[in-house]
Protein backbone atom coordinates (compact mmCIF):
# COMPACT_ATOMS: atom_id res chain seq x y z
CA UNK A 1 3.24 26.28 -28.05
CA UNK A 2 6.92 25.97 -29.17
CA UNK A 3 8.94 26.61 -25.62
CA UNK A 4 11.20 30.18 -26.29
CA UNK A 5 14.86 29.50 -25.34
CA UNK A 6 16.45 32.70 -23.64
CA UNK A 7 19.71 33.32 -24.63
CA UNK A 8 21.92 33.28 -21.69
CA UNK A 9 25.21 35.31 -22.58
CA UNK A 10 23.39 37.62 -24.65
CA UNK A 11 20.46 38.70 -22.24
CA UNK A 12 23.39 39.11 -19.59
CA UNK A 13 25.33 40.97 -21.70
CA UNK A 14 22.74 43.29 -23.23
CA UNK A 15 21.54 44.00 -19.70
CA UNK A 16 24.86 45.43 -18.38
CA UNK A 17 25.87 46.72 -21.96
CA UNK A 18 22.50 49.17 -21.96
CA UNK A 19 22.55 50.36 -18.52
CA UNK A 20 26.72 51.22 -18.69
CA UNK A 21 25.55 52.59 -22.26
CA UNK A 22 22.43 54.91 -20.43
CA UNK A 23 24.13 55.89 -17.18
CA UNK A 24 22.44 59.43 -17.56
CA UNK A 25 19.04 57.46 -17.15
CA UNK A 26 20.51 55.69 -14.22
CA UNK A 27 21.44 59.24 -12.28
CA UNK A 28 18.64 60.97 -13.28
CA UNK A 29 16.27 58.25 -12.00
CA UNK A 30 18.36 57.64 -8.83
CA UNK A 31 19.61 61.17 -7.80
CA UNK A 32 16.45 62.09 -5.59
CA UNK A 33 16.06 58.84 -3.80
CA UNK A 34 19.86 58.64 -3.75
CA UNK A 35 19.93 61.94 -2.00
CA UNK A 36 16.90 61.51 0.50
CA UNK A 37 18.04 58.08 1.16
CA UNK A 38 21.45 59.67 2.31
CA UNK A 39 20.07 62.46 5.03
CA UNK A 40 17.64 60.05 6.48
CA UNK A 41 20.33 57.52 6.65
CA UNK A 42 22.70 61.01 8.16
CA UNK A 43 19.55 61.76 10.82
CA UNK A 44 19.28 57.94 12.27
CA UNK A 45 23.11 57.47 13.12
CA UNK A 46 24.46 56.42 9.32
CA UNK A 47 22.67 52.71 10.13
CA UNK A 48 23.54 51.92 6.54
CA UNK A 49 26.87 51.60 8.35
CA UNK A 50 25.94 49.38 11.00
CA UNK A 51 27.69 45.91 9.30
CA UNK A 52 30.70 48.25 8.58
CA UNK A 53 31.82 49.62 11.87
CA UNK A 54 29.65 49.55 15.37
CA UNK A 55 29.99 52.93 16.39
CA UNK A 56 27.95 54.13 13.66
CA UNK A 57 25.02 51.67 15.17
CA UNK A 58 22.61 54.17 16.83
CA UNK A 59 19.59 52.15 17.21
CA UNK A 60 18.75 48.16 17.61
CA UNK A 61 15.71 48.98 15.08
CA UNK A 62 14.92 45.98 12.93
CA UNK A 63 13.76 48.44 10.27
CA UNK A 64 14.40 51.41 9.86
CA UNK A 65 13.27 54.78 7.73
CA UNK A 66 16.29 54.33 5.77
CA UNK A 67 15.83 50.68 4.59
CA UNK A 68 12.10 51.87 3.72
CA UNK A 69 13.48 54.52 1.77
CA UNK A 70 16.00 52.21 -0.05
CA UNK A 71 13.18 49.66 -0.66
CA UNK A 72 10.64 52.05 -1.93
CA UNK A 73 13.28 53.97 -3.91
CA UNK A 74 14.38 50.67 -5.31
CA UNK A 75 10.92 49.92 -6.38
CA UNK A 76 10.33 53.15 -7.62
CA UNK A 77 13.79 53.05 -10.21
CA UNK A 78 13.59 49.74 -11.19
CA UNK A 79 9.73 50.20 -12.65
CA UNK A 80 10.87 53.63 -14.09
CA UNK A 81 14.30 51.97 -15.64
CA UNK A 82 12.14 49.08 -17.35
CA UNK A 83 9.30 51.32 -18.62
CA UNK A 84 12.49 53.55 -20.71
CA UNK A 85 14.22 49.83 -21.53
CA UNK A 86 11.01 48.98 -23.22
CA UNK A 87 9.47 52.49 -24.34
CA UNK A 88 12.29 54.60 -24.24
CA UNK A 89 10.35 56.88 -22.27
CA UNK A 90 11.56 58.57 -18.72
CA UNK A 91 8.45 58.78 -16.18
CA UNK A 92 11.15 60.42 -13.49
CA UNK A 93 13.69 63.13 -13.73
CA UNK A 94 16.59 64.32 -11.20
CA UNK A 95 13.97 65.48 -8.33
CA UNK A 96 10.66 64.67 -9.70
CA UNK A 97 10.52 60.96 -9.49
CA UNK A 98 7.60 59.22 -10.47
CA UNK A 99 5.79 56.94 -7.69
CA UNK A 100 2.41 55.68 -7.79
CA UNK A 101 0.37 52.56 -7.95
CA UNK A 102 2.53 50.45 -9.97
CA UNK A 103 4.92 50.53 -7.28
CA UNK A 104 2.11 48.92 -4.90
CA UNK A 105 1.19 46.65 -7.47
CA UNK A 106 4.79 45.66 -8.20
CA UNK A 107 5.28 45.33 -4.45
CA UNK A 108 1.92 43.33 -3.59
CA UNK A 109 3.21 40.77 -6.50
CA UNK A 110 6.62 40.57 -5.34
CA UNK A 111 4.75 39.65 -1.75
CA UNK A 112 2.46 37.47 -2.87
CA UNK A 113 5.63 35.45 -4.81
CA UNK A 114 7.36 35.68 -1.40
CA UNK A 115 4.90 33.91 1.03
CA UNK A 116 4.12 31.20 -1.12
CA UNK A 117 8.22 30.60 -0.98
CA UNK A 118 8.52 30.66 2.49
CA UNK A 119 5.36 29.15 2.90
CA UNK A 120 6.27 26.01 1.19
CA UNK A 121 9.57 25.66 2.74
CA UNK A 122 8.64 26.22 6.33
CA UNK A 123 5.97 23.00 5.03
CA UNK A 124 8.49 21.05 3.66
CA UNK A 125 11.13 22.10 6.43
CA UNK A 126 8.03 20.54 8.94
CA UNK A 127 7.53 17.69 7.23
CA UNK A 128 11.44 16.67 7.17
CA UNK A 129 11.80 17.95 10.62
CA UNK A 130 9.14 15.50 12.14
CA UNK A 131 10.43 12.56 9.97
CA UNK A 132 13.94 13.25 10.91
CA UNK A 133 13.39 13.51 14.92
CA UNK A 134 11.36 10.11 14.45
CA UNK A 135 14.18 8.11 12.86
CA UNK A 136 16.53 10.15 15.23
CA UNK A 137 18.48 11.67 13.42
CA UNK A 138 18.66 15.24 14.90
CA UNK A 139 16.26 17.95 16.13
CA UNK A 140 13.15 18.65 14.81
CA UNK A 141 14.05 22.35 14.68
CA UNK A 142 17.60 21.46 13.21
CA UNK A 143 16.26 19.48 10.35
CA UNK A 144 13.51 21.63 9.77
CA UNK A 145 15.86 24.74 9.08
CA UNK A 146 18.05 22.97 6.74
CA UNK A 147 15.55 21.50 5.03
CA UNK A 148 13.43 25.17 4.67
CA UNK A 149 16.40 26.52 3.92
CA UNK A 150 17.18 24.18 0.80
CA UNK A 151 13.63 23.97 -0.17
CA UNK A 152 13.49 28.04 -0.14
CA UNK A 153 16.24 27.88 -3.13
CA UNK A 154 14.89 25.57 -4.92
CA UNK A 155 11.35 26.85 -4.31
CA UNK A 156 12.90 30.34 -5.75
CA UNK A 157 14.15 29.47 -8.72
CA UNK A 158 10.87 27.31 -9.23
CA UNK A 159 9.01 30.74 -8.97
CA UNK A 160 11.40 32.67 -11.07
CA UNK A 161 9.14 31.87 -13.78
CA UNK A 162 6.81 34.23 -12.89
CA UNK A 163 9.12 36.88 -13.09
CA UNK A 164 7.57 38.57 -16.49
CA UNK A 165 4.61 39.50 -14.48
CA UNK A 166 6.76 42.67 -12.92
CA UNK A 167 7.77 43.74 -16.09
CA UNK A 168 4.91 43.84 -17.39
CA UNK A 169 3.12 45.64 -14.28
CA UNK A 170 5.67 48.43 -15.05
CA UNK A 171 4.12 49.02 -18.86
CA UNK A 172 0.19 48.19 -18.18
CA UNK A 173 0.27 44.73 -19.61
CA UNK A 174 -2.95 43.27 -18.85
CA UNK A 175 -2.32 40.34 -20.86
CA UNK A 176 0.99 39.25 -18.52
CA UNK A 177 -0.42 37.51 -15.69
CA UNK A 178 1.57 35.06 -13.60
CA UNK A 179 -0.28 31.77 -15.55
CA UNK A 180 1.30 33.54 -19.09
CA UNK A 181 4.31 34.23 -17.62
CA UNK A 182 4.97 31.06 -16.30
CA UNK A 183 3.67 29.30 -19.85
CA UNK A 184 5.89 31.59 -21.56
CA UNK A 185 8.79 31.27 -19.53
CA UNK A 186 8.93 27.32 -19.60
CA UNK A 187 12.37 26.16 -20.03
CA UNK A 188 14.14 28.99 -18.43
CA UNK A 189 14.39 28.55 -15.01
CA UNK A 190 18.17 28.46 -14.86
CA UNK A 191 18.52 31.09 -17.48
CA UNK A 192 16.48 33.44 -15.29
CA UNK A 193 17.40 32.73 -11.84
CA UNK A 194 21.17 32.38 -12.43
CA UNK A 195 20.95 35.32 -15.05
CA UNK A 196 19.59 37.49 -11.81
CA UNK A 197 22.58 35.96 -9.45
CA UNK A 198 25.00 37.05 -11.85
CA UNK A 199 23.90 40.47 -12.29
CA UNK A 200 23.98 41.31 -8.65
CA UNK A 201 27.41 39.47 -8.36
CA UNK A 202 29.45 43.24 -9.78
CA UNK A 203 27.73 45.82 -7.60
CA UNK A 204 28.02 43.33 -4.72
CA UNK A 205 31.51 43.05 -4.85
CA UNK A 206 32.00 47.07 -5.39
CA UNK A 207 29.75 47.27 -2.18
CA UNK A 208 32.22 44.60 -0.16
CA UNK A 209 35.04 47.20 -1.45
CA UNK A 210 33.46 50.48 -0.47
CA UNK A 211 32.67 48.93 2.50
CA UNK A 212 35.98 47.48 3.22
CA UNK A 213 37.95 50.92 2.41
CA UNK A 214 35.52 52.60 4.87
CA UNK A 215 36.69 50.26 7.73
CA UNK A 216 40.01 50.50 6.73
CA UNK A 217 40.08 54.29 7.23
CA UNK A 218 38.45 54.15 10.35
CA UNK A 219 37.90 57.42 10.73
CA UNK A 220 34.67 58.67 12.15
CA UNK A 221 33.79 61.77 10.67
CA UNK A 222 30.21 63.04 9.35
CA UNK A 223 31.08 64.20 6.23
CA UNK A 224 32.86 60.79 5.46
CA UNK A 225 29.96 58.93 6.78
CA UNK A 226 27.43 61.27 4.11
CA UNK A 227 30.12 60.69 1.09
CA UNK A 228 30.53 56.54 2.21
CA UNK A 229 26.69 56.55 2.68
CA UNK A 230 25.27 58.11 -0.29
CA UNK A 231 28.12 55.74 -2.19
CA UNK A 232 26.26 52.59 -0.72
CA UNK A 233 22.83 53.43 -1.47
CA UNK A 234 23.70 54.32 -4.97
CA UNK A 235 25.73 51.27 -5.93
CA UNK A 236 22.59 50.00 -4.08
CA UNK A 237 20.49 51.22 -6.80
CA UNK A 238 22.53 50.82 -9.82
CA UNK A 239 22.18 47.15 -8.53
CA UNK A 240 18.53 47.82 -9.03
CA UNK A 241 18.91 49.29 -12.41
CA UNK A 242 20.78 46.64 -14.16
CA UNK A 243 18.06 43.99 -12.23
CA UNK A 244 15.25 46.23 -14.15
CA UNK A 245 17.22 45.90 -17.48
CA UNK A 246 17.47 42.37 -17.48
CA UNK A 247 13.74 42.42 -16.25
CA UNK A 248 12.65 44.57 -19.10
CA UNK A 249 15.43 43.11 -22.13
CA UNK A 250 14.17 39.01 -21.11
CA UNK A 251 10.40 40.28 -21.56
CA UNK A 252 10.72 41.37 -24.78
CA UNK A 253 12.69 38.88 -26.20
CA UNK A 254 9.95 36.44 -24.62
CA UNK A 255 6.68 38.75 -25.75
CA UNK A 256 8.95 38.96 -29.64
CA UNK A 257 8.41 35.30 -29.99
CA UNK A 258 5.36 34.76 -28.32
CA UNK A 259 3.96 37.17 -31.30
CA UNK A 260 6.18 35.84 -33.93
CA UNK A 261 4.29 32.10 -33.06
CA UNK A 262 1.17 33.70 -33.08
CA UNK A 263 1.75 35.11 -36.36
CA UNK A 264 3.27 31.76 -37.78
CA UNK A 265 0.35 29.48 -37.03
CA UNK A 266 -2.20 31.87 -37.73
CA UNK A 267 -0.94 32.05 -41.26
């Protein structure tokens, strides 16, 4: 099979242009978790806060109900953004948001993607560590972090060819499994991985500037904490939504010319 180039610029730019372009989808889709999100986030001391200011840090949880909510909310738009990219049909509306077993499915493959990552890089970080503490040239535990750490990157954008798999748990593809996605994807590594990088690059910065005008006011006040609070989770998840309409925009242009092949050299 002929390898399918993505186009860069234009998959990047399509992305942003549709979601900016469907921003009624966006708030519809987002509004519930947005606003459940928020009052959990109110009832366990604002810990959304936490890296902004350390009087709003209640609790030393790890993880808490609010970064469940966030994740599973996440989940829960990004599947429901890419199944209106691609069928221009809305599964969720303001407070009836659709959740179900896509969303474990979606989940269980983003694990499964996850531990063969770090497993290979805590391997590799091992492996470098040992041979490195032989020839004496630092800790084994030194060496082995930079080295996991390195081999996690690259590892990740190695696996980002897998990454039509989600998309296509989000519309019932049976026929998308991780061995076509990474046959279809071949070539693309860079145009994936760095596509993703630069679509969280916007929202992240708006984030650093909410955040940073929050400490600046310094003014600890519930209501400020709800309105600051409810503005992070939602840039939070508009983050999500453009990630689910790059998802959803680089799976048909790959399934388009996986077809149009097929078609080809069958006739």
């Amino acid at each position: 099979m002929k390898e399918i180039h993505l186009p860069f610029g234009e998959a990047i730019k399509r992305s942003f242009n549709f979601v900016f372009s469907h921003l009624s989808v966006y708030i519809r889709l987002s509004l519930f978790w947005g606003v459940l999100t928020c009052l959990i986030d109110a009832c366990e001391g604002f810990p959304s806060l936490c890296p902004i200011g350390s009087e709003n840090c209640v609790s030393e949880q790890k993880l808490n109900l609010y970064q469940w909510s966030l994740f599973f909310g996440g989940i829960s738009i990004i599947i429901s953004y890419i199944i209106y990219v691609i069928t221009k049909t809305e599964t969720g509306k303001y407070f009836r948001p659709r959740f179900g077993t896509k969303d474990f499915k979606y989940i269980w493959a983003m694990l499964k993607l996850i531990f063969a990552a770090v497993l290979l890089s805590v391997i590799i970080g091992l492996l470098f560590g040992v041979i490195g503490s032989i020839l004496k040239l630092g800790s084994l535990k030194q060496i082995g972090i930079i080295f996991s750490a390195i081999s996690f990157f690259i590892i990740s954008m190695y696996l980002s060819r897998y990454i039509l798999v989600f998309p296509g748990i989000a519309i019932e593809d049976a026929e998308m499994s991780f061995n076509k996605s990474f046959e279809l994807t071949k070539g693309n590594i860079n145009a994936i991985f760095w596509g993703l990088f630069i679509l969280a690059l916007p929202m992240s910065l708006v984030n650093i500037f909410v955040s940073s005008l929050y400490f600046a006011i310094r003014f600890d006040n519930v209501f400020l904490n709800l309105i600051f609070s409810f503005s992070l989770t939602m840039i939070g998840f508009l983050n999500d939504t453009i990630k689910a309409s790059f998802l959803a925009h680089i799976y048909q242009y790959f399934i388009y010319f996986d077809k149009k092949q097929k078609q080809v050299s069958d006739n």
